[in-house]
C-alpha atoms as a PDB file:
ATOM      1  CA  UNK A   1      66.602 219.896 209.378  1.00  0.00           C
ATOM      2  CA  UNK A   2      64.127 217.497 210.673  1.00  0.00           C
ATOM      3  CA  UNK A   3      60.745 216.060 209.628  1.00  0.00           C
ATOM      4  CA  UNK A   4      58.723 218.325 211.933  1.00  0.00           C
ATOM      5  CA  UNK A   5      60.618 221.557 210.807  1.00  0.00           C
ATOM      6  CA  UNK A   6      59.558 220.391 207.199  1.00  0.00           C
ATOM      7  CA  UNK A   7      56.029 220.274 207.674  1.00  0.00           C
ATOM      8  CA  UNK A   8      53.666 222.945 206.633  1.00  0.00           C
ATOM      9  CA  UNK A   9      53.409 225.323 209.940  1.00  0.00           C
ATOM     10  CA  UNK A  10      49.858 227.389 210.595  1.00  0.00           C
ATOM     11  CA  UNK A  11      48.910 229.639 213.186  1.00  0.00           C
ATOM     12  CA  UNK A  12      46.414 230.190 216.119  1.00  0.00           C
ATOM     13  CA  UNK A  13      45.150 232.599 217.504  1.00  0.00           C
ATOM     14  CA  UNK A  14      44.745 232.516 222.011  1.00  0.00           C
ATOM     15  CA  UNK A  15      44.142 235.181 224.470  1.00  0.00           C
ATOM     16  CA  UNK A  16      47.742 236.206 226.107  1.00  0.00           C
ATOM     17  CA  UNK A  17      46.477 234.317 229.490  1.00  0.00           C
ATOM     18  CA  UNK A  18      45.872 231.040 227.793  1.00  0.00           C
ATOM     19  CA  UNK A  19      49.415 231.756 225.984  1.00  0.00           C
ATOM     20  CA  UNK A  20      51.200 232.013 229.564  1.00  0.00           C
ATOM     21  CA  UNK A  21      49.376 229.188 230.910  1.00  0.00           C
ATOM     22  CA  UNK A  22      50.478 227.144 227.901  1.00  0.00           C
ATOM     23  CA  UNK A  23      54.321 228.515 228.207  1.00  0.00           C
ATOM     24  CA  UNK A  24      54.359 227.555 231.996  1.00  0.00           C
ATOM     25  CA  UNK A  25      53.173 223.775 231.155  1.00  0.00           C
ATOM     26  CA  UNK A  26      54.997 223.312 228.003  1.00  0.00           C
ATOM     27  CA  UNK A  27      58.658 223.115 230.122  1.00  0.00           C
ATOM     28  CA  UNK A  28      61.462 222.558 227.307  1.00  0.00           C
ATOM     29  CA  UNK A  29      59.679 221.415 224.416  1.00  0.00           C
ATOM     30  CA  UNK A  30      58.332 223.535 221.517  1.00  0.00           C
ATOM     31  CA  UNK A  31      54.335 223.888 221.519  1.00  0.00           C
ATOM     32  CA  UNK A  32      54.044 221.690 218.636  1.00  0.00           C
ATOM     33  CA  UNK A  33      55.300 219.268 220.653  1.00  0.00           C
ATOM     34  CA  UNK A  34      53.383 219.838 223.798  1.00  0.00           C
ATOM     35  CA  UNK A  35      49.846 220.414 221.764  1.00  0.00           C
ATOM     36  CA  UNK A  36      50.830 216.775 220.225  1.00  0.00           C
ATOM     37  CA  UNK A  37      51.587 215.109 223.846  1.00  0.00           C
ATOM     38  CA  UNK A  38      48.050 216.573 224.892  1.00  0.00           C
ATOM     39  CA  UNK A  39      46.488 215.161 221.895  1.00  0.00           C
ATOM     40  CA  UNK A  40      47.382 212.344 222.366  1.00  0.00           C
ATOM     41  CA  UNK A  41      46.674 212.118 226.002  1.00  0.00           C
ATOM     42  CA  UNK A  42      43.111 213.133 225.221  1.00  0.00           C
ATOM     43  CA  UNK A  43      42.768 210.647 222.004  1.00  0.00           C
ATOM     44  CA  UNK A  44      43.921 208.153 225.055  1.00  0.00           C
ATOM     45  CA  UNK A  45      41.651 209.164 227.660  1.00  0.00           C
ATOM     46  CA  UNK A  46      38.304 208.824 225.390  1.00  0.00           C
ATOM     47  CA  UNK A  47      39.916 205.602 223.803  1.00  0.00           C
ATOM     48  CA  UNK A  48      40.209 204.050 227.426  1.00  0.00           C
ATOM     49  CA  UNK A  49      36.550 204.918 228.550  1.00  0.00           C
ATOM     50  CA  UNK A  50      35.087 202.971 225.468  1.00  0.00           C
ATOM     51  CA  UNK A  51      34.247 206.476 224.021  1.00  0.00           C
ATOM     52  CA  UNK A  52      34.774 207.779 220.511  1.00  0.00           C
ATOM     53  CA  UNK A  53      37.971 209.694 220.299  1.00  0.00           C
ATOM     54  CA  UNK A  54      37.621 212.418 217.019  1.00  0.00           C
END
């Protein structure tokens, strides 16, 4: 068992649209994983503007 499987797990709640929108761009990883890579490519974004990423 990894790290990641270790951690504490919650849930959210999306509208079945936004669910298959999410499973289309997700492509072979787990959504944990993808909602991480699009963190971080947010965090990124504001970071590289000279804006205040949360």
């Amino acid at each position: 068992m990894n790290e990641e499987s270790k951690s504490e797990k919650t849930s959210i709640q999306i509208s079945a649209s936004t669910r298959d929108r999410l499973y289309r761009l997700k492509f072979r990883r787990t959504y944990d994983q993808f909602l991480n890579e699009l963190c971080d490519l947010y965090e990124n974004e504001g970071s590289d503007e000279g804006e205040f990423a949360p």
